[in-house]
Each structure stands twice: as structure tokens, then as C-alpha cells.
Protein backbone atom coordinates (compact mmCIF):
# COMPACT_ATOMS: atom_id res chain seq x y z
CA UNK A 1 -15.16 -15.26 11.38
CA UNK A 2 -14.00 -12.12 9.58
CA UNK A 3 -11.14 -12.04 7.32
CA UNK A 4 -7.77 -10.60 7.65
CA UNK A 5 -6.82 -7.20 5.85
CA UNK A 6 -3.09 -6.78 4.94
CA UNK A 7 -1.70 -4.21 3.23
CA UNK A 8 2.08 -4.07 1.57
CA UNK A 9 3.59 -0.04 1.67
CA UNK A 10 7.03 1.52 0.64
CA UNK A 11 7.98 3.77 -2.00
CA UNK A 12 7.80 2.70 -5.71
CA UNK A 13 11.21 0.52 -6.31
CA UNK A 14 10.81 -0.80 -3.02
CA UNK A 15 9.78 -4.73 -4.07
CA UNK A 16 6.06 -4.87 -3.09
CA UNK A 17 4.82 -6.49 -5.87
CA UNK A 18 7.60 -9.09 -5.90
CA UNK A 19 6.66 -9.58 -2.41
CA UNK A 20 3.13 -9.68 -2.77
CA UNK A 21 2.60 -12.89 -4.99
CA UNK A 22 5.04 -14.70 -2.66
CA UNK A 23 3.21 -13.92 0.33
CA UNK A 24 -0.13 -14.58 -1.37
CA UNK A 25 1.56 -18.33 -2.60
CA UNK A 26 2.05 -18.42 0.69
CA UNK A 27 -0.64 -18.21 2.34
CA UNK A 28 -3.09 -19.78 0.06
CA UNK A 29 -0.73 -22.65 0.56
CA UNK A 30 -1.48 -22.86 4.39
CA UNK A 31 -5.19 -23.02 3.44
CA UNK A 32 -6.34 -19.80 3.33
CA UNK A 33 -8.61 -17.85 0.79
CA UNK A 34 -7.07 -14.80 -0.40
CA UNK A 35 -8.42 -11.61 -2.55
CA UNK A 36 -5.35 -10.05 -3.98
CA UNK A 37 -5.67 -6.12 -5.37
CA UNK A 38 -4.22 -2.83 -5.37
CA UNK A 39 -4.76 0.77 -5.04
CA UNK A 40 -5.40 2.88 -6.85
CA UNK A 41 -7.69 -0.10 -8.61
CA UNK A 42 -9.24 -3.03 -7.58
CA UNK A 43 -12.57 -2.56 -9.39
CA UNK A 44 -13.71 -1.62 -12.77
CA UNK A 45 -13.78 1.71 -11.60
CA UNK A 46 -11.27 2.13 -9.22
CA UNK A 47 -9.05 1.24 -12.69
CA UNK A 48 -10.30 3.76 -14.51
CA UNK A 49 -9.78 6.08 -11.74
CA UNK A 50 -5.41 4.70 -11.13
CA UNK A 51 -5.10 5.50 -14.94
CA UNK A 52 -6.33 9.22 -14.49
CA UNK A 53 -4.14 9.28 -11.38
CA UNK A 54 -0.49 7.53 -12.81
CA UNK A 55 -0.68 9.72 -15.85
CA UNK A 56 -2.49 13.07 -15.93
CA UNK A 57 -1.62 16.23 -14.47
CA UNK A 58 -4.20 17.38 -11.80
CA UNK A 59 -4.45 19.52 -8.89
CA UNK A 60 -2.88 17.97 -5.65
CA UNK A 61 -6.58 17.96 -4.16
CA UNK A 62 -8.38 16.35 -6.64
CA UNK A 63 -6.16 13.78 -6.74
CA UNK A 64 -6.10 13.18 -2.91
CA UNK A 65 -9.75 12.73 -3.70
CA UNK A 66 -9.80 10.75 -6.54
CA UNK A 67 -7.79 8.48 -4.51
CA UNK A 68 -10.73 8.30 -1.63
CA UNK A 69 -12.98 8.11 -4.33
CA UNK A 70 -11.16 5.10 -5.64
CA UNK A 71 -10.65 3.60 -2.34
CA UNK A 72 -14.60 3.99 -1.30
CA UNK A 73 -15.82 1.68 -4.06
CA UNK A 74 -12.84 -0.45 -3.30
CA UNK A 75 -13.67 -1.14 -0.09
CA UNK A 76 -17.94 -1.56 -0.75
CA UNK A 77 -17.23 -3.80 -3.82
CA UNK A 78 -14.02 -5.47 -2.72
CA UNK A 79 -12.67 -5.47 0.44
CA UNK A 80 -15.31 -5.17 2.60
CA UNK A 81 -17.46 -8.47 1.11
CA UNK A 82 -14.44 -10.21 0.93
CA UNK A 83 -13.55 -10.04 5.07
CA UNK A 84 -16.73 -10.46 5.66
CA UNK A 85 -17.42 -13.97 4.07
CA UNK A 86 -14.34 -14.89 5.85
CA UNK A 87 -11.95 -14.72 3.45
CA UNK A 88 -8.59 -12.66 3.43
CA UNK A 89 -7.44 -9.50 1.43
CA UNK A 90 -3.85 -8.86 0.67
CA UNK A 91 -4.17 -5.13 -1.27
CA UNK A 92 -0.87 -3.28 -2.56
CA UNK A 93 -1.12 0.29 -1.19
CA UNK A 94 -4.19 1.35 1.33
CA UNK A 95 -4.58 4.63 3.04
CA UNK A 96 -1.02 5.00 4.64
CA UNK A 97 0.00 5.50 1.05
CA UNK A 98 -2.30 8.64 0.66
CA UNK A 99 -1.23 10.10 3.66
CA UNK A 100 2.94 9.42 2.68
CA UNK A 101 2.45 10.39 -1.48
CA UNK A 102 0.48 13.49 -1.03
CA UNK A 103 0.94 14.44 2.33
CA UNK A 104 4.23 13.55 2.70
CA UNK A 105 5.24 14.01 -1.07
CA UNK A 106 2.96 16.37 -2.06
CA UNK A 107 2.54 18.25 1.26
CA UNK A 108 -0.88 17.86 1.11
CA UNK A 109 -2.68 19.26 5.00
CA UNK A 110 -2.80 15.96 7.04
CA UNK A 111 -5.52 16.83 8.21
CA UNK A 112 -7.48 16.88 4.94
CA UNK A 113 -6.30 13.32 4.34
CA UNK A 114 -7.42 12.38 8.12
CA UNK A 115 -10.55 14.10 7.46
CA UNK A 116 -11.68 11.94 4.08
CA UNK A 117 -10.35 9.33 6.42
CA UNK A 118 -12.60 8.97 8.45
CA UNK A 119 -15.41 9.90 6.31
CA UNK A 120 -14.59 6.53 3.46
CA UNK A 121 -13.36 4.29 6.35
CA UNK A 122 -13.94 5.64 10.11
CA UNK A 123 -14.31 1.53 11.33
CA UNK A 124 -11.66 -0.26 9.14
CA UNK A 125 -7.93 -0.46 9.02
CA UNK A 126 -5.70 -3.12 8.25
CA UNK A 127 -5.13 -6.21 10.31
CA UNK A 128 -1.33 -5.64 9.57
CA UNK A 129 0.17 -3.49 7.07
CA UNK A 130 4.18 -4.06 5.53
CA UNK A 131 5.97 -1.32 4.91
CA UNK A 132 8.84 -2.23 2.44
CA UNK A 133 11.20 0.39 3.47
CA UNK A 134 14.73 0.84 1.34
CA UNK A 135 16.45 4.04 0.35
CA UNK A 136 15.07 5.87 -2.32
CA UNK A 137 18.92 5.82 -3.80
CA UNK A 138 18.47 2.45 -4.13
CA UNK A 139 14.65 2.09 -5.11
CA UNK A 140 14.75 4.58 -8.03
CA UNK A 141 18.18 1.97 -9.13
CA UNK A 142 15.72 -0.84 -9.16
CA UNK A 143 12.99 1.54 -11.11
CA UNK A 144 15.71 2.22 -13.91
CA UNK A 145 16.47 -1.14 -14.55
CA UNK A 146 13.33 -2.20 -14.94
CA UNK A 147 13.01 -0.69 -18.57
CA UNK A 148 9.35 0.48 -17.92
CA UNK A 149 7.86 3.60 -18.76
CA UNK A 150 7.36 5.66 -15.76
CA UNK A 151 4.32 6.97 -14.76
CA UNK A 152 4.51 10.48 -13.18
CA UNK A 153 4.83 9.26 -8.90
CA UNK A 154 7.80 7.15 -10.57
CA UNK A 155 9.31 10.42 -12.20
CA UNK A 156 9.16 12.28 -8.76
CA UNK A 157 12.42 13.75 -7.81
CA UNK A 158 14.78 11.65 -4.71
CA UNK A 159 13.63 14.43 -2.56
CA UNK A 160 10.14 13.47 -2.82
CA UNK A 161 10.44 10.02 -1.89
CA UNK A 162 12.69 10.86 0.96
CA UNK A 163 9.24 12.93 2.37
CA UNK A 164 7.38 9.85 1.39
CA UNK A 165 9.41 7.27 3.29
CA UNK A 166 9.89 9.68 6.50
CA UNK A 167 5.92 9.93 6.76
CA UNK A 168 6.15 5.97 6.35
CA UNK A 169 8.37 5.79 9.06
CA UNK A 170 6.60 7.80 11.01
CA UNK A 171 3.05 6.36 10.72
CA UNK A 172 4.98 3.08 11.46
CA UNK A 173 6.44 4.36 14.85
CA UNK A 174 3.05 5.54 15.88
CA UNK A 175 1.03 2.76 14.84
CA UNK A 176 1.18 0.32 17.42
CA UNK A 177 2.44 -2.45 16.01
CA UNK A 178 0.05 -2.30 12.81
CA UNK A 179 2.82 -1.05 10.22
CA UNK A 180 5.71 -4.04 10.08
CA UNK A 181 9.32 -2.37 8.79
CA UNK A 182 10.65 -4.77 6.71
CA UNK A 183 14.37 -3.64 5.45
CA UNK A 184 13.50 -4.49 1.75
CA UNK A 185 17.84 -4.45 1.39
CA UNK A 186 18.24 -7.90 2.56
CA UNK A 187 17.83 -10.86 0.41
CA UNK A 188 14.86 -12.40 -0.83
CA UNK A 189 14.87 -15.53 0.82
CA UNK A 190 15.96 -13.48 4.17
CA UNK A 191 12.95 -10.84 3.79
CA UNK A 192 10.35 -14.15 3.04
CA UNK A 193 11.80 -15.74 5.81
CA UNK A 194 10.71 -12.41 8.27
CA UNK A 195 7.10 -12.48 6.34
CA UNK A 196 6.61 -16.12 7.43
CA UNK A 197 7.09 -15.36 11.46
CA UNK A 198 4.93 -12.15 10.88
CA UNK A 199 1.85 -13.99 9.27
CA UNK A 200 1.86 -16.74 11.85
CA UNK A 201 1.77 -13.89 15.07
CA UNK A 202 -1.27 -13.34 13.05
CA UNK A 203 -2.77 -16.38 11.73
CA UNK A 204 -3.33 -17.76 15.89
């Protein structure tokens, strides 16, 4: 039986990678096997690649396509062998993330991103994707008090993320149940407590 693919979404400051290990925990607690990686990453190269892309300059289309480049040998050494021995994949950031950053951010042509779409993954999407959704007000307060360095999506003005969480939003509305809003204001234990219900509608 094929894996599950679930991806976590929201704009930086939102608490995905907080969430992340929890759910992870979680589910590797209920038995299952789980991959956990990120994008841009999740292979030697796909590294190499997310350090080009959080911290040099570059024209807004090559780094839409360094991102599909990134996320192509993701999915052949990664994701892909990993659903297909059965096992799960729980990846921070897929291709909603493209299409909210540079098209909504950037104002990148939709349709370019729909069209490297379908050429890197025309058969796969996520089983279930989270979108962490909070006011960018409040996520770029989280970023500052983290005392990290930025890299240069982090350093993006509160106009930008406002794009980037509308194009969230609005990928969520039209997804068909795929893209889960979680309101990444409420409390930990309340937001872990929504994630449990949400992974067993899946897990039947």
C-alpha cells in the first residue's frame, strides 16, 4: 500500500517547524514509518540548491526554477521511493509554497508555475497539506524574537507576506479539502489537539 504525502504551509513565523516534529512524534508513535524533509532541500542537492535560494540575489525566474529543479530530485530520490515502499512523508513546504512565494509574493505568471507543474509532478500531490495560517503582524513578531539571522524571504516586507498568505488562502478554498487551515493563533496544545482529528480522517 502506498504511503501518505503531507505537507505543512504558511508564511515564515507561522510555527511549521514546531509543528512538524510534534506531528511526526506523533505519528511514528501510532506505528507508522515516517520520512521527514523540507523544501527547498531534502537531498544532497536539493541543499545545495535552498542555500543558493535563502541567500543570493537572482532573477525571480530562475529561482522559480531552481525551486522545480530542487523539487524534481526531491521527489525521484526522496519522496517518491519513500510512498512507494509504503512508508509516509511529512515534507515542510511542497509546491503550494512556489505558487504563494513567487507567484503570490513575487508576482511571478501562475501560469509559469502551473506549467513546471505539471511538467516535475503532473501525477502527484499531497495526501493532505496544513496550511499554518496567522497574520503576518504576528509571524514576522515571532521571526524577531527568534534572534536568527534572516535569510532574504524572511526580510520580505509585511506586504509581501500578506500576497503570500492570500494565494494560501486561496489555493486552500479551491482545493477540495486537500489544504487544512489551521489558525496557527491558538495554543499549542489546542492546534495539536486539531492535528490529531485531521490525521485520523486520514489514517482509516
Amino acid at each position: 500500500m502506498r504511503g501518505k504525502f503531507i505537507t505543512l504551509e504558511g508564511i515564515d513565523g507561522a510555527g511549521k517547524s514546531t509543528h512538524q516534529s510534534w506531528l511526526i512524534d506523533h505519528l511514528r508513535a501510532r506505528g507508522r514509518t515516517v520520512v521527514a524533509t523540507r523544501e527547498p532541500g531534502g537531498t544532497p542537492l536539493g541543499e545545495k540548491l535552498r542555500e543558493l535560494l535563502l541567500h543570493e540575489p537572482m532573477h525571480l525566474e530562475t529561482e522559480a526554477l531552481l525551486m522545480f529543479a530542487a523539487r524534481r530530485e526531491h521527489l525521484e530520490r526522496l519522496i517518491r521511493p519513500t510512498l512507494e515502499r509504503g512508508d509516509w512523508v511529512v515534507s515542510d513546504r511542497f509546491t503550494d509554497a512556489t505558487y504563494a512565494y513567487q507567484g503570490g509574493g513575487r508576482k511571478l505568471d501562475m501560469d509559469k508555475i502551473a506549467l513546471l507543474e505539471r511538467w516535475v509532478h503532473p501525477d502527484l500531490q499531497p495526501d493532505l497539506t496544513l496550511l499554518f495560517d496567522v497574520p503576518p503582524e504576528v509571524a514576522c513578531r515571532r521571526l524577531a524574537g527568534t534572534g536568527n539571522a534572516p535569510d532574504r524571504f524572511e526580510r520580505e516586507t509585511e506586504d509581501f507576506f500578506c500576497r503570500v498568505r492570500a494565494v494560501y488562502l486561496e489555493r486552500a478554498a479551491g482545493s477540495g479539502g486537500r489544504i487544512r487551515v489551521i489558525d496557527a493563533r491558538k495554543s499549542i496544545a489546542e492546534i495539536h489537539k486539531e492535528l490529531e482529528e485531521i490525521i485520523a480522517s486520514i489514517s482509516k
